[in-house]
N, C-alpha and C. Protein backbone atom coordinates (compact mmCIF):
# COMPACT_ATOMS: atom_id res chain seq x y z
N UNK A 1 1.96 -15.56 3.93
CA UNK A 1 1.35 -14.29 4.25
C UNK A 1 1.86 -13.85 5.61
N UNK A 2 2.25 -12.54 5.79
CA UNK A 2 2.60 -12.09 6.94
C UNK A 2 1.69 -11.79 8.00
N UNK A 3 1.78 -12.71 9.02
CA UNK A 3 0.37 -12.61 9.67
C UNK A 3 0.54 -11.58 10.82
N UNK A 4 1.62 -10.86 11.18
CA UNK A 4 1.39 -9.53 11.67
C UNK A 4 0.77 -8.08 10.63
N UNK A 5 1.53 -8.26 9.27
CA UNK A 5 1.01 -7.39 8.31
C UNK A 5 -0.66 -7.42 8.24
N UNK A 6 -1.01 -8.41 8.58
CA UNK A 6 -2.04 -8.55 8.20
C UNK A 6 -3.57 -8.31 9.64
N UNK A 7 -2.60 -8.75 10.37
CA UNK A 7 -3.35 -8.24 11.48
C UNK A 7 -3.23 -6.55 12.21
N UNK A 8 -1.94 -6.08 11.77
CA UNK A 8 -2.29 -5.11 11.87
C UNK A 8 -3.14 -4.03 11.16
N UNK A 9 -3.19 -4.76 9.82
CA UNK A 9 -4.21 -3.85 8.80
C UNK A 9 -5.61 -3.78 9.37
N UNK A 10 -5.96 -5.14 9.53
CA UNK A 10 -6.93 -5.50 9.93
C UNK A 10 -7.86 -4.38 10.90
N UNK A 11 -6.62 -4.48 12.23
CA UNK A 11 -7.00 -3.22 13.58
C UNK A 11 -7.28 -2.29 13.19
N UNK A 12 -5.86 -1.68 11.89
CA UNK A 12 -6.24 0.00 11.40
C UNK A 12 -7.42 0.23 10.52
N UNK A 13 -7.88 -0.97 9.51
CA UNK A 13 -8.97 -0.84 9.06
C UNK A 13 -9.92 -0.98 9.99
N UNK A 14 -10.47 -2.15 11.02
CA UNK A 14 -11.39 -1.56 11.73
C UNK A 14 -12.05 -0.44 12.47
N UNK A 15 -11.03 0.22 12.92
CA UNK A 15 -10.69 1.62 13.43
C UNK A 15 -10.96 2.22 12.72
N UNK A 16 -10.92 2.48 11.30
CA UNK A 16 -10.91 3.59 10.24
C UNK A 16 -9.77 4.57 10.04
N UNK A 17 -8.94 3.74 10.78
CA UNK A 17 -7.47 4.73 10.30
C UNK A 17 -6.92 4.31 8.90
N UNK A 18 -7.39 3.55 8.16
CA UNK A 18 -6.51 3.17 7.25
C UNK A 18 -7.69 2.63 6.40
N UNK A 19 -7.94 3.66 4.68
CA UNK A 19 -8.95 3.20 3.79
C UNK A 19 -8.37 1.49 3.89
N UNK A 20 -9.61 1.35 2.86
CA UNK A 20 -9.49 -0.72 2.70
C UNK A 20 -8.56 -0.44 1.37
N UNK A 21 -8.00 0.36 0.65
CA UNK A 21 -6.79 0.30 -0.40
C UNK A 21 -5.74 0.10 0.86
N UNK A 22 -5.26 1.05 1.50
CA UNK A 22 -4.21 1.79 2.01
C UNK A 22 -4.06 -0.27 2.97
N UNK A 23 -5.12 -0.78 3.89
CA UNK A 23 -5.37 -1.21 4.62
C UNK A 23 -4.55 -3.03 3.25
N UNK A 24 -5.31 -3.20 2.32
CA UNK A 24 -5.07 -4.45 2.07
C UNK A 24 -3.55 -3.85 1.16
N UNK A 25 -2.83 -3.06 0.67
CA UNK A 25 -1.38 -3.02 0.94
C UNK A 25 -0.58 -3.22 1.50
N UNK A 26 -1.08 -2.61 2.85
CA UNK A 26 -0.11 -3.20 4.29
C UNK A 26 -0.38 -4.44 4.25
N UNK A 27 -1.10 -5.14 4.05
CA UNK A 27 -1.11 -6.65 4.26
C UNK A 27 -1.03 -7.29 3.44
N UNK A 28 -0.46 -6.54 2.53
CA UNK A 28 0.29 -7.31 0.92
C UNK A 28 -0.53 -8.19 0.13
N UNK A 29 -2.39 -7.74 0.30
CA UNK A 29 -3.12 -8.73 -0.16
C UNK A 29 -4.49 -7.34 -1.22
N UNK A 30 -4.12 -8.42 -2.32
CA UNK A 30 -5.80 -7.38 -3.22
C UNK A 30 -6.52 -6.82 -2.38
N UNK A 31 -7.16 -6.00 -2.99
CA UNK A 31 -8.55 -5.49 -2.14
C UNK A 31 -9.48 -6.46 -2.02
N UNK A 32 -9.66 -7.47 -2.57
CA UNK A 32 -11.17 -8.50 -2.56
C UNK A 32 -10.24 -9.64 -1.90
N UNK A 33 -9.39 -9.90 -1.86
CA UNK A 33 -8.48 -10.89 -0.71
C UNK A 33 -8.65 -10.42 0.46
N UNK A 34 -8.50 -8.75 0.64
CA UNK A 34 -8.57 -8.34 1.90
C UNK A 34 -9.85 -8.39 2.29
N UNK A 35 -10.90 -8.01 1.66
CA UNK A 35 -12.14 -7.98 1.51
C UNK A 35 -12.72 -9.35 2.46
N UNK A 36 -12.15 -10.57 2.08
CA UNK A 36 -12.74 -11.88 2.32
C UNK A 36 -12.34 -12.15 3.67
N UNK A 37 -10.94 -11.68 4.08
CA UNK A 37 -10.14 -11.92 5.19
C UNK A 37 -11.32 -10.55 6.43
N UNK A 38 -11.32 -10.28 6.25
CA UNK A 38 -12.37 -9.07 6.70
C UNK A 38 -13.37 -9.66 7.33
N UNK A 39 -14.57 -9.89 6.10
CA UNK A 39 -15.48 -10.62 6.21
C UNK A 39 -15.23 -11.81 7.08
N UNK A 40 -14.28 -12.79 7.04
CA UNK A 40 -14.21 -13.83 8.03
C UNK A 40 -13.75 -13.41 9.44
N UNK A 41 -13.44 -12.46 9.43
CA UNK A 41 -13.15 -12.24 11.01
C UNK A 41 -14.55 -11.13 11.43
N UNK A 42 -16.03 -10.71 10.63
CA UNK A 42 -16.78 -9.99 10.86
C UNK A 42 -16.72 -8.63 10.84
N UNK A 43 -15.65 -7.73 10.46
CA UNK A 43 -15.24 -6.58 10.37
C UNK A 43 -16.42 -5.89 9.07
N UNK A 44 -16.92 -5.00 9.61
CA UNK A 44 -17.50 -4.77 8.37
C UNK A 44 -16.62 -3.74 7.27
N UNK A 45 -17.37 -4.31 6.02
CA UNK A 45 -16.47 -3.05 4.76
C UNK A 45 -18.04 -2.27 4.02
N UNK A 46 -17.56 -1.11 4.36
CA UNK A 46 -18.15 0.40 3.41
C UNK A 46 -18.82 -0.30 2.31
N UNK A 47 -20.22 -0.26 1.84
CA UNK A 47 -20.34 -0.69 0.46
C UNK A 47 -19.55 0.30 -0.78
N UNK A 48 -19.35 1.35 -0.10
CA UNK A 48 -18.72 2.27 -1.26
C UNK A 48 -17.58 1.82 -1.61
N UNK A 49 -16.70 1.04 -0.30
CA UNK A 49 -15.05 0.76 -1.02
C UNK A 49 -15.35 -0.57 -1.45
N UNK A 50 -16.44 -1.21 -0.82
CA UNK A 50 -17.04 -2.65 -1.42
C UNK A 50 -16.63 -2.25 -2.64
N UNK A 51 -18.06 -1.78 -3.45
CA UNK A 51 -18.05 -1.24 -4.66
C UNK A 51 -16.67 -1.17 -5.73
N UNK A 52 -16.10 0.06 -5.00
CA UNK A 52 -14.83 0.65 -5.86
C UNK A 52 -13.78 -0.44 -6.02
N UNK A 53 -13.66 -1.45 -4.89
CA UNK A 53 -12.84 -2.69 -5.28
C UNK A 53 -13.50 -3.54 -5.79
N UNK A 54 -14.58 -3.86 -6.12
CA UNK A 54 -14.93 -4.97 -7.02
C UNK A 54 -15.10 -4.19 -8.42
N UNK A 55 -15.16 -3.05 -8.39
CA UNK A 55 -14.99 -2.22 -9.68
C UNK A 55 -13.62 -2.42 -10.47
N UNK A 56 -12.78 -1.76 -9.38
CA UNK A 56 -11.51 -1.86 -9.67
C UNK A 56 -10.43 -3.32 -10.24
N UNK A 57 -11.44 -4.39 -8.94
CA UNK A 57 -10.94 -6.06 -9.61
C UNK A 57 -11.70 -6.36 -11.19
N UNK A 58 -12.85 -5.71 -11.64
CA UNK A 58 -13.14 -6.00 -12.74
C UNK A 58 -13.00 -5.16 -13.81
N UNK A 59 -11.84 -4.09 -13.69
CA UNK A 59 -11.13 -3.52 -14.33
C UNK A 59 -9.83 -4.15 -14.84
N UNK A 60 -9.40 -4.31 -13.92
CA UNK A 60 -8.03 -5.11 -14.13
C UNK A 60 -8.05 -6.49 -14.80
N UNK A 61 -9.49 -7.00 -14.59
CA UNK A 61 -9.22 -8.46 -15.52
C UNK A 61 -9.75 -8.47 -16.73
N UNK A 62 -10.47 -6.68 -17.14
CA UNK A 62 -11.14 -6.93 -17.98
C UNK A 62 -10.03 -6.82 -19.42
N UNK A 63 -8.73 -6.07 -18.74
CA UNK A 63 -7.43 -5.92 -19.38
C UNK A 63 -6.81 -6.91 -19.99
């Protein structure tokens, strides 16, 4: 894992420059990967993009 990619997502998502899609792309990781990486460093996430990515992860596996 690219641990600048990932830390910089991190900053722009905390900030709110960068949705949590746009945010766990740059860091070349799912939304619920990014999600967890988040959560362990205390950053909080939107229940709404909460939501839409655990929506979205149980879309894709329901395939």
């Amino acid at each position: 894992m690219a641990t600048k990619g990932l830390s910089s997502a991190l900053t722009l998502y905390g900030a709110r420059t960068l949705t949590l899609s746009q945010a766990a792309a740059q860091a070349g990781l799912s939304e619920a990967e990014f999600i967890e990486q988040l959560e362990r460093r205390g950053i909080e996430v939107t229940e709404s993009e909460r939501a839409a990515a655990l929506d979205a992860e149980s879309t894709v596996r329901a395939d």
